[in-house]
N, C-alpha and C. Protein backbone atom coordinates (compact mmCIF):
# COMPACT_ATOMS: atom_id res chain seq x y z
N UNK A 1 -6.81 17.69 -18.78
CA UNK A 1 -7.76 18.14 -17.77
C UNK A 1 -8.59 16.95 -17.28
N UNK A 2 -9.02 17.42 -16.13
CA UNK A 2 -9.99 15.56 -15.89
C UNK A 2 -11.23 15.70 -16.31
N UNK A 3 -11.43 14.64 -16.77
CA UNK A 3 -12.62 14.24 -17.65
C UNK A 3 -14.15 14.56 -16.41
N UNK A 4 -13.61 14.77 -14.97
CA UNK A 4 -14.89 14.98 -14.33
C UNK A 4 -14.96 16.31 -13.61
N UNK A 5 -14.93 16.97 -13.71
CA UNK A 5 -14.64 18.58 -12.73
C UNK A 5 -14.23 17.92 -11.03
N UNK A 6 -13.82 17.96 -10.55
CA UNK A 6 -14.01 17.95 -9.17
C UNK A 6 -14.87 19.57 -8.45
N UNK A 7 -14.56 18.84 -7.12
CA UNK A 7 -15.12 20.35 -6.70
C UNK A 7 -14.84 20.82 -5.25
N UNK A 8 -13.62 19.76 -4.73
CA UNK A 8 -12.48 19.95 -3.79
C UNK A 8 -11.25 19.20 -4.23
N UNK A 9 -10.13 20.22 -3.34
CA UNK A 9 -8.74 19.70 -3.37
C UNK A 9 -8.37 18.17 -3.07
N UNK A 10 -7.99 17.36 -3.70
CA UNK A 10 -7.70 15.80 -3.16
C UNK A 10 -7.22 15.60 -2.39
N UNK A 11 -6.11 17.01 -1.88
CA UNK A 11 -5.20 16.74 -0.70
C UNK A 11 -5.75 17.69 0.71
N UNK A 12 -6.35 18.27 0.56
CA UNK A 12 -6.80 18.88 1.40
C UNK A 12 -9.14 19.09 1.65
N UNK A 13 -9.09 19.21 2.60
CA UNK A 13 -10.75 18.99 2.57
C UNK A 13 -11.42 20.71 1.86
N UNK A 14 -10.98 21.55 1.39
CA UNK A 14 -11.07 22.88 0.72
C UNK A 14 -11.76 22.81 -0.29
N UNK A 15 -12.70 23.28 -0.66
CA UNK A 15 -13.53 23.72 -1.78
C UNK A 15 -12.82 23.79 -2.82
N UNK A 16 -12.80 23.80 -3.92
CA UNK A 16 -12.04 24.63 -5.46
C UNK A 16 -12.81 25.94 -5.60
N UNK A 17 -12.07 26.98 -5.99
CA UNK A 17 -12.49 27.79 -6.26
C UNK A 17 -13.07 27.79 -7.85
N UNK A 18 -13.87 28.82 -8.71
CA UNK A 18 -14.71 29.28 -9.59
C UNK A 18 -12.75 28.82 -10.48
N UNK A 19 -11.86 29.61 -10.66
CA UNK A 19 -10.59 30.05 -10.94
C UNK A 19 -9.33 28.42 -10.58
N UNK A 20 -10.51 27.38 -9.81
CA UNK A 20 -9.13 26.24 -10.05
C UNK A 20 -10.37 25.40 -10.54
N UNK A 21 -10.95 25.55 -11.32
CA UNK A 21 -11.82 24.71 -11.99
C UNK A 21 -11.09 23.53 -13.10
N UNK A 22 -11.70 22.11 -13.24
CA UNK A 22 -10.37 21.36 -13.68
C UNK A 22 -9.43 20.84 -13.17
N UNK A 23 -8.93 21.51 -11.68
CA UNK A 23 -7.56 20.88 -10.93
C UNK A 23 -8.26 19.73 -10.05
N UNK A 24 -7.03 19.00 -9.86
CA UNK A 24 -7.19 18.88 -9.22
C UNK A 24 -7.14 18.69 -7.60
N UNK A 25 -5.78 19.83 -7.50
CA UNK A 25 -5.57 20.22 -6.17
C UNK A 25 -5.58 21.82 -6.22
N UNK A 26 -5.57 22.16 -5.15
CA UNK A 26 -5.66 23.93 -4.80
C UNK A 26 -4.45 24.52 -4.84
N UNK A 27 -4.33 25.77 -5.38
CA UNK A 27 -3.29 26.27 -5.67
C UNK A 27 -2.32 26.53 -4.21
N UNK A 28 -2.61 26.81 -2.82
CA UNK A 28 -2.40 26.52 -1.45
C UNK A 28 -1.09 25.26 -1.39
N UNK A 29 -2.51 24.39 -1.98
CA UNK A 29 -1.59 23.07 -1.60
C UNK A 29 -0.52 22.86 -2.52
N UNK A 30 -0.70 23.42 -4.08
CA UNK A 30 0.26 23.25 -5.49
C UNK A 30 1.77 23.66 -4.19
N UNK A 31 1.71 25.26 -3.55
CA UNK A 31 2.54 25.96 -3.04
C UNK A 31 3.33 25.05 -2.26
N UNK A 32 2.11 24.36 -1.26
CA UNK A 32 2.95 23.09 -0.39
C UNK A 32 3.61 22.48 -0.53
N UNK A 33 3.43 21.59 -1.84
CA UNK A 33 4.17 20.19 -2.10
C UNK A 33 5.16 21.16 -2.91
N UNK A 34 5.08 22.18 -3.69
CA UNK A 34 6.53 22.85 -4.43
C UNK A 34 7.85 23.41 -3.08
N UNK A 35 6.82 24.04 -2.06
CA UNK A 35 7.59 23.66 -1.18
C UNK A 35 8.55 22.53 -0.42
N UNK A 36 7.86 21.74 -0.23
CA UNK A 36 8.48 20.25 0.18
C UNK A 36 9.21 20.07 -0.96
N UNK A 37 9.45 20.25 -2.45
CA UNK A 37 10.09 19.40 -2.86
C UNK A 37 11.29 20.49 -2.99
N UNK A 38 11.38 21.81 -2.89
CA UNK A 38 12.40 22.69 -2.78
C UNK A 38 13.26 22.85 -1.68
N UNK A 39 12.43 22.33 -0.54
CA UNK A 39 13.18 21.80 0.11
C UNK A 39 14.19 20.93 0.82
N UNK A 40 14.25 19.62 0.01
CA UNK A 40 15.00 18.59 -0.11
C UNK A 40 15.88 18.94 -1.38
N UNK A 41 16.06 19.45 -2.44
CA UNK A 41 17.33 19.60 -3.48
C UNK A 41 17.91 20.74 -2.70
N UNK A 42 19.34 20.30 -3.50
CA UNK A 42 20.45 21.52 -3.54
C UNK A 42 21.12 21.38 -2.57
N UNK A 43 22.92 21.25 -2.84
CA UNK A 43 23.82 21.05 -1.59
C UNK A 43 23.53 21.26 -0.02
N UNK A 44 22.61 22.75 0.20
CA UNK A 44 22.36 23.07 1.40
C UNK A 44 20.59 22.57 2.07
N UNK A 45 20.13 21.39 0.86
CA UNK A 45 18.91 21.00 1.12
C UNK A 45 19.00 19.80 2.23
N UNK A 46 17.88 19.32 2.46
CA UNK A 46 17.80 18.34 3.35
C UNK A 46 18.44 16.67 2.77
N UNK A 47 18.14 16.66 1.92
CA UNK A 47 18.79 15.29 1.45
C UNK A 47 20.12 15.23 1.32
N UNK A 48 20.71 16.21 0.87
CA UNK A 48 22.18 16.77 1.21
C UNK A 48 22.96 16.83 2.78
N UNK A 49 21.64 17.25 3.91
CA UNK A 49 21.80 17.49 4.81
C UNK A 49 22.19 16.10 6.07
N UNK A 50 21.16 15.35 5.18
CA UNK A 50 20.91 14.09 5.88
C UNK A 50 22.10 12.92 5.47
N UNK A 51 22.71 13.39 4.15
CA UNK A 51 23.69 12.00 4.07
C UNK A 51 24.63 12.49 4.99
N UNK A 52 24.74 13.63 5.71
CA UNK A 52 26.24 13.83 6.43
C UNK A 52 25.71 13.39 8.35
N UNK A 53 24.67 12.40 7.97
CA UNK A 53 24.23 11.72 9.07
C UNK A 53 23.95 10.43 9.44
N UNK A 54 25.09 9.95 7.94
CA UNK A 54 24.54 8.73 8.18
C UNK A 54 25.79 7.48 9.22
N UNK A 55 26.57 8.26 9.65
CA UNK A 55 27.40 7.99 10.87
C UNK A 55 26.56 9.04 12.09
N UNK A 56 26.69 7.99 13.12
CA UNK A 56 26.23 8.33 14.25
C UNK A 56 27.10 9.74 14.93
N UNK A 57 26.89 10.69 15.72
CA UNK A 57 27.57 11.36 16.18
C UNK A 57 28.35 12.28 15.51
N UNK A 58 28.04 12.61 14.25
CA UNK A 58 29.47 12.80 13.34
C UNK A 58 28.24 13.70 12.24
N UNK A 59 28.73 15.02 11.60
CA UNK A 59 27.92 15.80 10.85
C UNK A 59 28.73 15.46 9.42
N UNK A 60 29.74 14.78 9.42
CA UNK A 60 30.59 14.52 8.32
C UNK A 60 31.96 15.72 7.62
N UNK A 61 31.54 17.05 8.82
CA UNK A 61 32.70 18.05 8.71
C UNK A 61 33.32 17.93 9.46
N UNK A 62 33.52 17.40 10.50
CA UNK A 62 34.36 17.17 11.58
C UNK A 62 35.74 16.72 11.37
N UNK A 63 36.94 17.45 11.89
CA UNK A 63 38.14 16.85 12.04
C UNK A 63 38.61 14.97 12.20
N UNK A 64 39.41 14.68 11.20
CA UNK A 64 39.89 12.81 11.69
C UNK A 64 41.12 13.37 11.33
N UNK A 65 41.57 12.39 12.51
CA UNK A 65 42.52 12.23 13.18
C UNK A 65 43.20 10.75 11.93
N UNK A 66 44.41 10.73 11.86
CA UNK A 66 45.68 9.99 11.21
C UNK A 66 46.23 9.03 11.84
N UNK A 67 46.42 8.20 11.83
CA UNK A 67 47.62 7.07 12.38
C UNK A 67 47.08 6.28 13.34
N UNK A 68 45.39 6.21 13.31
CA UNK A 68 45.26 5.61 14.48
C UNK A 68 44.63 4.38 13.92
N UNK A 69 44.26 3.26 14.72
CA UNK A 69 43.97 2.19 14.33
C UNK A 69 42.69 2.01 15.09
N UNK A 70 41.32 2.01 14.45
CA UNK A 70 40.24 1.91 15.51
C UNK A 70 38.68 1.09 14.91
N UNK A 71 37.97 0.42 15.45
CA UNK A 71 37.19 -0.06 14.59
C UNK A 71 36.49 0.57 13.86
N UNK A 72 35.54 -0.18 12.84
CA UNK A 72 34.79 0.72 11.91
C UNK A 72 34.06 1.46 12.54
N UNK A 73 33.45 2.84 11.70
CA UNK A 73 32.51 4.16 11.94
C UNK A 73 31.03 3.10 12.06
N UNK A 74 30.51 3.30 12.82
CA UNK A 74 28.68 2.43 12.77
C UNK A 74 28.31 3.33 11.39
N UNK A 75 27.37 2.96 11.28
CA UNK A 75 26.45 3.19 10.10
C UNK A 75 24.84 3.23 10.91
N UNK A 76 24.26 4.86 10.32
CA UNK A 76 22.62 4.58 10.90
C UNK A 76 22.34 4.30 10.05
N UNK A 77 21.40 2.97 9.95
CA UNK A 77 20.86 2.07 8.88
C UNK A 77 19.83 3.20 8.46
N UNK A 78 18.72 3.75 9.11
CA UNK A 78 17.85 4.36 8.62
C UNK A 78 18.17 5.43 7.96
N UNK A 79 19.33 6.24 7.84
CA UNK A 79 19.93 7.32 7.27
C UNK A 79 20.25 6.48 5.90
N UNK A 80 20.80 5.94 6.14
CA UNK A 80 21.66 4.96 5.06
C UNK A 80 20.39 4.33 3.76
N UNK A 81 19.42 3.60 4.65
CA UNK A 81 18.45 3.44 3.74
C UNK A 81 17.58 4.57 3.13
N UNK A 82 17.88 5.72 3.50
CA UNK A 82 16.84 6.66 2.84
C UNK A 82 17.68 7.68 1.80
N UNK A 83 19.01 7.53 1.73
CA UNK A 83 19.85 8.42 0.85
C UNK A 83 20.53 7.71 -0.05
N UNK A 84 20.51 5.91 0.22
CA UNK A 84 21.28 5.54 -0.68
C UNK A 84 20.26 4.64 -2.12
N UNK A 85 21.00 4.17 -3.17
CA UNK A 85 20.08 4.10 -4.13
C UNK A 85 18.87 3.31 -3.17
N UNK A 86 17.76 3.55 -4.26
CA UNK A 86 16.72 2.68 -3.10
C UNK A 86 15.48 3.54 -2.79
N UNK A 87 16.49 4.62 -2.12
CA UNK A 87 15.71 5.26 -1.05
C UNK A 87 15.13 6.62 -1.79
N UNK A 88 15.22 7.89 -1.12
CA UNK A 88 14.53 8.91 -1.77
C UNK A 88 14.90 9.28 -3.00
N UNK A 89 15.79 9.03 -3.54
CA UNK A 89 15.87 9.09 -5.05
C UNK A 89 15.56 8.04 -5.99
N UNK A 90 15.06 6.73 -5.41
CA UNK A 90 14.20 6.00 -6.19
C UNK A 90 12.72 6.70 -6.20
N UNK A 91 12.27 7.37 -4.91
CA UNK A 91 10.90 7.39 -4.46
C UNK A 91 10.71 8.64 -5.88
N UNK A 92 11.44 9.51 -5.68
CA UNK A 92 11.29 10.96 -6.60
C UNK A 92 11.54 10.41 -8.52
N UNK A 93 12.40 9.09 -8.51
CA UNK A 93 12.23 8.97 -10.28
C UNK A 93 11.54 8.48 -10.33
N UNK A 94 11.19 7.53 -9.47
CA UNK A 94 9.50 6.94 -9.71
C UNK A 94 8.04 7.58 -10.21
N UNK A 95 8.36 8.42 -9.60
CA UNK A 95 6.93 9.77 -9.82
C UNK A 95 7.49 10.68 -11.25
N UNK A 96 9.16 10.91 -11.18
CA UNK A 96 9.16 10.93 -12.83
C UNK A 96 9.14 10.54 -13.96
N UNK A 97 8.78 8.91 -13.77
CA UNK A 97 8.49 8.33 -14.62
C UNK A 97 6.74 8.00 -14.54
N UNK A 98 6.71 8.06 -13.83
CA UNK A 98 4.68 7.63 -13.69
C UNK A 98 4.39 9.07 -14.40
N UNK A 99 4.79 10.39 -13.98
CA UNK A 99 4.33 11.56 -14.51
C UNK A 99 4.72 11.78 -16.12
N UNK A 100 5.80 10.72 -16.49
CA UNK A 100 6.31 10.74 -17.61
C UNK A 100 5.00 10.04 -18.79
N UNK A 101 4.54 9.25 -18.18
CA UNK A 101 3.56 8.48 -18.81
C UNK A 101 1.99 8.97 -18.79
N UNK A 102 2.49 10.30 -18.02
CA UNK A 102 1.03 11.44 -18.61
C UNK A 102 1.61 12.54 -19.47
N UNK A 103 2.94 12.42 -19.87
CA UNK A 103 3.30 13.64 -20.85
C UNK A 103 3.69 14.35 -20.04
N UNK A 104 3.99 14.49 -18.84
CA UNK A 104 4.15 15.64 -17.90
C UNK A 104 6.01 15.56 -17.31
N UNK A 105 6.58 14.62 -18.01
CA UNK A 105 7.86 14.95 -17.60
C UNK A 105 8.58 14.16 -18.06
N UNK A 106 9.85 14.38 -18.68
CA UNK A 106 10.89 13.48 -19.03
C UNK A 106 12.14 13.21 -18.21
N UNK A 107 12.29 11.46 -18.86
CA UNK A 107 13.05 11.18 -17.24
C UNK A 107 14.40 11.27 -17.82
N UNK A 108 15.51 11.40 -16.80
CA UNK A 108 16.49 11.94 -16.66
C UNK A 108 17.54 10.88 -17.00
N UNK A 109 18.90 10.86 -17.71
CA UNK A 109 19.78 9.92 -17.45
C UNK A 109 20.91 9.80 -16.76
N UNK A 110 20.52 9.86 -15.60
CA UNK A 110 21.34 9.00 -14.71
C UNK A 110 22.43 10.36 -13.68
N UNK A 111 23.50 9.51 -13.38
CA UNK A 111 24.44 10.16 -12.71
C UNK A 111 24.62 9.81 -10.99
N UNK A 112 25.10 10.82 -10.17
CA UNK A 112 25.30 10.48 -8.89
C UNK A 112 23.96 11.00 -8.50
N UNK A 113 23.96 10.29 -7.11
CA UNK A 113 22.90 10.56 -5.79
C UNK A 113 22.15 11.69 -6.17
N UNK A 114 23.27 13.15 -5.25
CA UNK A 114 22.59 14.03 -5.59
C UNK A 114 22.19 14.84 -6.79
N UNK A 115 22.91 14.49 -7.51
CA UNK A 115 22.59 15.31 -8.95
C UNK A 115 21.32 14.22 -9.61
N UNK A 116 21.00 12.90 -9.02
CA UNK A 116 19.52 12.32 -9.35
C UNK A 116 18.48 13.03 -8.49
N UNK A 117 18.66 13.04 -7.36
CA UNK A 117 17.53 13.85 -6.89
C UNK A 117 17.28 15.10 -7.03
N UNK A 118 18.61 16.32 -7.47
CA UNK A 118 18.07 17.51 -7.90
C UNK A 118 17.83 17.73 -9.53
N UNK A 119 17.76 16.72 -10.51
CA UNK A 119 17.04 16.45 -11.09
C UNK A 119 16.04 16.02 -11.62
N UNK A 120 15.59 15.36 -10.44
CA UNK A 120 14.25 14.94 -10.44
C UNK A 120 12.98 15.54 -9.93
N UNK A 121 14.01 16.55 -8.81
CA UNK A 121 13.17 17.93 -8.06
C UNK A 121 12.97 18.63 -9.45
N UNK A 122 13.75 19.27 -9.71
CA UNK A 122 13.62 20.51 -10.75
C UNK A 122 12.74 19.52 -11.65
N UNK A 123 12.67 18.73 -12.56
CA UNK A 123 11.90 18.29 -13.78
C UNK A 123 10.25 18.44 -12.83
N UNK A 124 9.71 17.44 -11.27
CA UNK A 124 8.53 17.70 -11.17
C UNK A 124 8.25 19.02 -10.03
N UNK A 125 9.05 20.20 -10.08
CA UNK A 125 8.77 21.11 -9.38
C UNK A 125 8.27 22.19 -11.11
N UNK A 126 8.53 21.60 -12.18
CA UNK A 126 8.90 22.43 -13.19
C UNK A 126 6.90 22.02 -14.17
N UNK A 127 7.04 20.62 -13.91
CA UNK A 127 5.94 20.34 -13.84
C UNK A 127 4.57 20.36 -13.29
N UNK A 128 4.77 20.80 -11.78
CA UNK A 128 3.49 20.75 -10.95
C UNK A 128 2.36 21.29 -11.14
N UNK A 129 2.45 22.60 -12.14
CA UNK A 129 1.33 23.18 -12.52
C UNK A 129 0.44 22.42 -13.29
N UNK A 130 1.17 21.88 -14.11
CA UNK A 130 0.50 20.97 -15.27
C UNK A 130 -0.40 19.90 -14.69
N UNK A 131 0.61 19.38 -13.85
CA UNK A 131 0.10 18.57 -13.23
C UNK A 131 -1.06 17.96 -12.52
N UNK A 132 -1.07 19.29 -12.11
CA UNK A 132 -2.12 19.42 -10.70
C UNK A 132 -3.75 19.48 -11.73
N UNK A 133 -3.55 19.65 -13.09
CA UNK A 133 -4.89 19.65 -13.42
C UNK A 133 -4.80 18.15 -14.22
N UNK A 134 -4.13 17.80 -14.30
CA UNK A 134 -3.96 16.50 -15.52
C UNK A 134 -3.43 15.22 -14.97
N UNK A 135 -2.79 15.20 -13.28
CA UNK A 135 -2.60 13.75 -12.67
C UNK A 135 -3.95 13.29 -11.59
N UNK A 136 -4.34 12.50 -11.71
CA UNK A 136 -4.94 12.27 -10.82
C UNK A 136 -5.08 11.44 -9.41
N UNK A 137 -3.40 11.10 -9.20
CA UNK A 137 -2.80 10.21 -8.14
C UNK A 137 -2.27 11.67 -7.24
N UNK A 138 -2.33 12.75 -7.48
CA UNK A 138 -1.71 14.05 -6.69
C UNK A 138 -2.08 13.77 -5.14
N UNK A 139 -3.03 13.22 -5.00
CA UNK A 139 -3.11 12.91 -2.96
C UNK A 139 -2.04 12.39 -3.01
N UNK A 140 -2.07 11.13 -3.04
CA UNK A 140 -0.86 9.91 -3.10
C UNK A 140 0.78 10.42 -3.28
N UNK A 141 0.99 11.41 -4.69
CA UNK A 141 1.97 12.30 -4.99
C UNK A 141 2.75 13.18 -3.72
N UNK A 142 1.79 14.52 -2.91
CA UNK A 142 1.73 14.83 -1.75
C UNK A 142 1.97 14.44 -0.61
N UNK A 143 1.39 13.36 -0.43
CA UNK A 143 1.46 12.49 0.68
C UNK A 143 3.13 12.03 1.15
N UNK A 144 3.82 11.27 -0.23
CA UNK A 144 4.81 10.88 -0.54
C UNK A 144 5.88 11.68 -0.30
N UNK A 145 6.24 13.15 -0.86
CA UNK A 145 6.71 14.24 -0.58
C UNK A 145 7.11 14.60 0.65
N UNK A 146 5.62 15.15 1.02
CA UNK A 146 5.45 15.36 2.65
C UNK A 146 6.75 14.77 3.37
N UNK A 147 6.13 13.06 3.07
CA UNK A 147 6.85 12.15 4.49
C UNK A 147 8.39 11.52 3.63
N UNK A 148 8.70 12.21 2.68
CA UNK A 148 10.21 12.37 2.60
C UNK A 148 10.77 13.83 3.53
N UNK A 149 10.13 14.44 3.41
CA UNK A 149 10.47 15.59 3.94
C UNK A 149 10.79 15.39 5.43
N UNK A 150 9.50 15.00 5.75
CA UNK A 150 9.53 14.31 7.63
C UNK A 150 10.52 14.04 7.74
N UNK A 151 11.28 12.81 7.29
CA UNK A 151 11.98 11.66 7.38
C UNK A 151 13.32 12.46 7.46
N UNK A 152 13.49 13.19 6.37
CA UNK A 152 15.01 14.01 6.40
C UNK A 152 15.13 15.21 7.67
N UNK A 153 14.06 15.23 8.12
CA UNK A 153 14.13 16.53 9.00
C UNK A 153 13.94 15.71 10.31
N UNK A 154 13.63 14.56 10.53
CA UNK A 154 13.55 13.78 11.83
C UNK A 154 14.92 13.00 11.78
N UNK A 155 15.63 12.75 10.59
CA UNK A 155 17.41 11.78 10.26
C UNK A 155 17.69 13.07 10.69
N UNK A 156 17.78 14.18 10.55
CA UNK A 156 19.07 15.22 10.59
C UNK A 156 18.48 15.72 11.92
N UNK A 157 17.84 15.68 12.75
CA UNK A 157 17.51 16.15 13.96
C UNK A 157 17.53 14.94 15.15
N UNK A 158 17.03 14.05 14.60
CA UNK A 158 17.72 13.06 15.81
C UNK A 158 16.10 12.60 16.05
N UNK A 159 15.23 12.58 15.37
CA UNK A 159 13.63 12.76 16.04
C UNK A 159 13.29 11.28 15.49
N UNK A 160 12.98 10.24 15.78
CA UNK A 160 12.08 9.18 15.38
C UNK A 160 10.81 9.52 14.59
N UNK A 161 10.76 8.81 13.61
CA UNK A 161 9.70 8.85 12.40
C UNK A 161 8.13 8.68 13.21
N UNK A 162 7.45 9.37 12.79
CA UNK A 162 6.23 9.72 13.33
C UNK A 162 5.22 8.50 13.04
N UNK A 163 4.66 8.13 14.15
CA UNK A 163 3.84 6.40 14.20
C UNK A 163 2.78 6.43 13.32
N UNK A 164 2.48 5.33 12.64
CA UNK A 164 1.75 5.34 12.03
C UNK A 164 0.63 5.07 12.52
N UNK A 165 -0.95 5.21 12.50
CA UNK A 165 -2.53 5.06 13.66
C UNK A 165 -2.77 4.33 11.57
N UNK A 166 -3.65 3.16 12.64
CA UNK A 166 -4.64 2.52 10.58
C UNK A 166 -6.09 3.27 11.54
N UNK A 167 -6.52 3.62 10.87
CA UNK A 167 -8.19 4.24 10.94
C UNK A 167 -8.74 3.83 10.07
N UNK A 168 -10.32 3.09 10.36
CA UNK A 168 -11.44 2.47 9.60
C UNK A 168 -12.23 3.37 8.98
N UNK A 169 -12.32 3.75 7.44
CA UNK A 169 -13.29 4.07 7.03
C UNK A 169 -14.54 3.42 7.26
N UNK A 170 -15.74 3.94 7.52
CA UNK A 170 -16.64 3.23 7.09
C UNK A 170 -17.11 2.14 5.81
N UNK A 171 -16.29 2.13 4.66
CA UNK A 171 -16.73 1.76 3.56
C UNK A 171 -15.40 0.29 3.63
N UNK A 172 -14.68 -0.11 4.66
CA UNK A 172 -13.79 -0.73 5.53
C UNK A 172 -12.25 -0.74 4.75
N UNK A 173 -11.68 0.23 4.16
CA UNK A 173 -10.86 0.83 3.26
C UNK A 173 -9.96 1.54 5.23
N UNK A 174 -8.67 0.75 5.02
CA UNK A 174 -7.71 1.33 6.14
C UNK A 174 -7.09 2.39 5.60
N UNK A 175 -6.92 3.31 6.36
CA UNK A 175 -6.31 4.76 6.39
C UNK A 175 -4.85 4.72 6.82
N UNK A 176 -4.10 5.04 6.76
CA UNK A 176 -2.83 5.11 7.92
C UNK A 176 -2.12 6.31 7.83
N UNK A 177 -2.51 6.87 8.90
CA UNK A 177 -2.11 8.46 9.12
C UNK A 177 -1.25 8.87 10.18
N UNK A 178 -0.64 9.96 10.50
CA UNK A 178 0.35 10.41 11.90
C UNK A 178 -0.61 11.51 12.39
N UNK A 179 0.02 11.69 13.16
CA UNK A 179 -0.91 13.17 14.21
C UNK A 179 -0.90 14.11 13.19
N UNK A 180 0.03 14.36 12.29
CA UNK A 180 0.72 15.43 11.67
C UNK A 180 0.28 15.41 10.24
N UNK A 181 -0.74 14.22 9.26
CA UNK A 181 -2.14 14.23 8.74
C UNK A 181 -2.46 15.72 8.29
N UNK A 182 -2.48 16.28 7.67
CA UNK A 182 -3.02 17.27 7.67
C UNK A 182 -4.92 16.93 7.02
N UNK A 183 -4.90 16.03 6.50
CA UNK A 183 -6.11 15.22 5.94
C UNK A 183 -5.77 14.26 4.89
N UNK A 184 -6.52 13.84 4.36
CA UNK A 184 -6.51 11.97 3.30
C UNK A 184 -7.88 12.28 2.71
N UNK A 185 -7.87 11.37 1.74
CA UNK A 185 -9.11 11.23 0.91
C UNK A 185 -8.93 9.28 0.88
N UNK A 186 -10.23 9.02 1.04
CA UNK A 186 -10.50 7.24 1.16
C UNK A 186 -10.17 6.86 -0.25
N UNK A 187 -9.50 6.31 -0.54
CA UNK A 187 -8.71 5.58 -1.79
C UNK A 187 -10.16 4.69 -2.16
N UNK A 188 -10.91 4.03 -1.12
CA UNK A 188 -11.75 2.97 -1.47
C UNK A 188 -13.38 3.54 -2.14
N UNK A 189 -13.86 4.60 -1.03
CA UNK A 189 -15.14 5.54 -1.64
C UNK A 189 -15.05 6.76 -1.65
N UNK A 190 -13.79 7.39 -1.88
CA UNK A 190 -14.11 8.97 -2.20
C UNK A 190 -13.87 9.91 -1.22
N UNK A 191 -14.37 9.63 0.07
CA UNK A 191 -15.09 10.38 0.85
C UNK A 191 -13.29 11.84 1.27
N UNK A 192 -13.39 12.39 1.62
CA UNK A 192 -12.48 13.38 1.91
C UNK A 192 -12.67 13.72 3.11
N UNK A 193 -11.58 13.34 4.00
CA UNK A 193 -11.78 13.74 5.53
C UNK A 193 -10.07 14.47 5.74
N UNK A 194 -10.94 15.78 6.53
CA UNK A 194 -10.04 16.58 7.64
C UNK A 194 -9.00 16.14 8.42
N UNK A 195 -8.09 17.09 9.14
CA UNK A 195 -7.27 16.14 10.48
C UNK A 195 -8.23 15.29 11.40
N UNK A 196 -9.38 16.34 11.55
CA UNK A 196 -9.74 15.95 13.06
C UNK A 196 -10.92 15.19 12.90
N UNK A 197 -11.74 14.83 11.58
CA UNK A 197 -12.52 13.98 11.15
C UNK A 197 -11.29 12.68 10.92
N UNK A 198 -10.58 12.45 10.67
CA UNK A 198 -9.75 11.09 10.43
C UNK A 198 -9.90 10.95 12.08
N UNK A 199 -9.27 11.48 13.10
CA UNK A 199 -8.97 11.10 14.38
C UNK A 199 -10.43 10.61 15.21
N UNK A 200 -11.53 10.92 14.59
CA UNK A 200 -12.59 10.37 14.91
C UNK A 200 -13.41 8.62 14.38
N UNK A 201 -12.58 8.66 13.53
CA UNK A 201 -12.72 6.97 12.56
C UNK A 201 -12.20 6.48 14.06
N UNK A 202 -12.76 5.20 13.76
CA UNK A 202 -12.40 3.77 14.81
C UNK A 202 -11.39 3.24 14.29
N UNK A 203 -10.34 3.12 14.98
CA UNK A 203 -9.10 2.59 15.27
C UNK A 203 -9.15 0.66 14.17
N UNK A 204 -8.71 0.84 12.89
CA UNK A 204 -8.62 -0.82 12.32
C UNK A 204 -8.50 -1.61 13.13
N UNK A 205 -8.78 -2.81 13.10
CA UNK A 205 -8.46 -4.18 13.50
C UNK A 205 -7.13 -4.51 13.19
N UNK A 206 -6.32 -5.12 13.80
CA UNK A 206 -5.04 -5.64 13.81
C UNK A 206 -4.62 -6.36 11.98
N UNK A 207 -5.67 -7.23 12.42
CA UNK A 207 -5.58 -8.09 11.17
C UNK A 207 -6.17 -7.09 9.94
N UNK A 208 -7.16 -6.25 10.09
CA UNK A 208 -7.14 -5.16 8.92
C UNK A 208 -5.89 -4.50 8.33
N UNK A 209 -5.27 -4.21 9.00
CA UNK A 209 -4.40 -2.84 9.17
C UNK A 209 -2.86 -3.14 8.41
């Protein structure tokens, strides 16, 4: 449990209720990120969805043709970098091993692609409860999730990754958020800001950012 009560969600600007006393995210948001991460495992999930995109034009069920002689298939680098080792299944054992080193999950040995990432879903989807009162990086955790999620649903749709804006805290701690932000907490003083309180911060300096 954390050694300080809080008395809002880290990921969201929401009160705690009397009943999430100790957490330190809201049971709302617990729902969210179990969402996001149920949504990327399992053959018909998004990470599944997205390696059959990592040729241009091509869903990877499509009919080929025999006997012909033609140059290589392109490769979308950005598909490619986010499904192959490296990419979202480094991002997801990473967090099962950081969560491993609060007691909150044991890490897995090994195997292919997808059977690493739907083991790494299930161990911290299996965990999150625990979690949510006993990690205290869960913004950061969330955050991470989220914009795997983005990423597979903008590779398998054709959509460019959502821009990043740096916003100045006052306490001069850079932010870097998308429209799509639902809120942040300042890594540097605490402070917990909304969507539409972040979009009001002054735009970083170049050289900040």
């Amino acid at each position: 449990m954390n050694d300080e009560a809080a008395t809002f969600c880290v990921t969201c600007p929401r009160s705690l209720y009397a009943d999430e006393a100790g957490r330190y995210i809201c049971r709302p948001c617990e729902q969210r990120i179990d969402g996001d991460l149920l949504a990327l495992a399992g053959p018909g999930g998004l990470y599944a969805r997205l390696c059959l995109r990592i040729h241009p034009g091509r869903s990877g069920d499509g009919p080929s043709v025999a006997g012909t002689r033609t140059a290589p298939v392109p490769v979308r680098l950005d598909v490619l970098s986010l499904t192959a080792n490296g990419g979202i299944v480094s991002t997801l054992e990473t967090w099962v091993e950081d969560w491993a080193t609060y007691g909150l999950a044991q890490v897995g040995a090994g195997g292919g692609l997808q059977y690493r990432v739907d083991q790494a879903i299930t161990t911290l989807r299996l965990n999150l409860t625990r979690a949510a009162a006993a990690h205290p990086a869960l913004d950061e955790f969330a955050r991470e999730i989220w914009q795997l999620r983005r990423q597979c649903e903008g590779g398998i749709n054709g959509e460019p990754r959502p821009r990043r804006i740096p916003v100045a805290c006052p306490c001069g701690t850079v932010l870097r958020v998308t429209l799509d932000t639902p809120g942040r907490q300042c890594g540097g003083c605490g402070v917990q800001y909304g969507h539409d309180d972040l979009f009001e911060l002054p735009i970083a300096e170049r050289n900040a950012a």
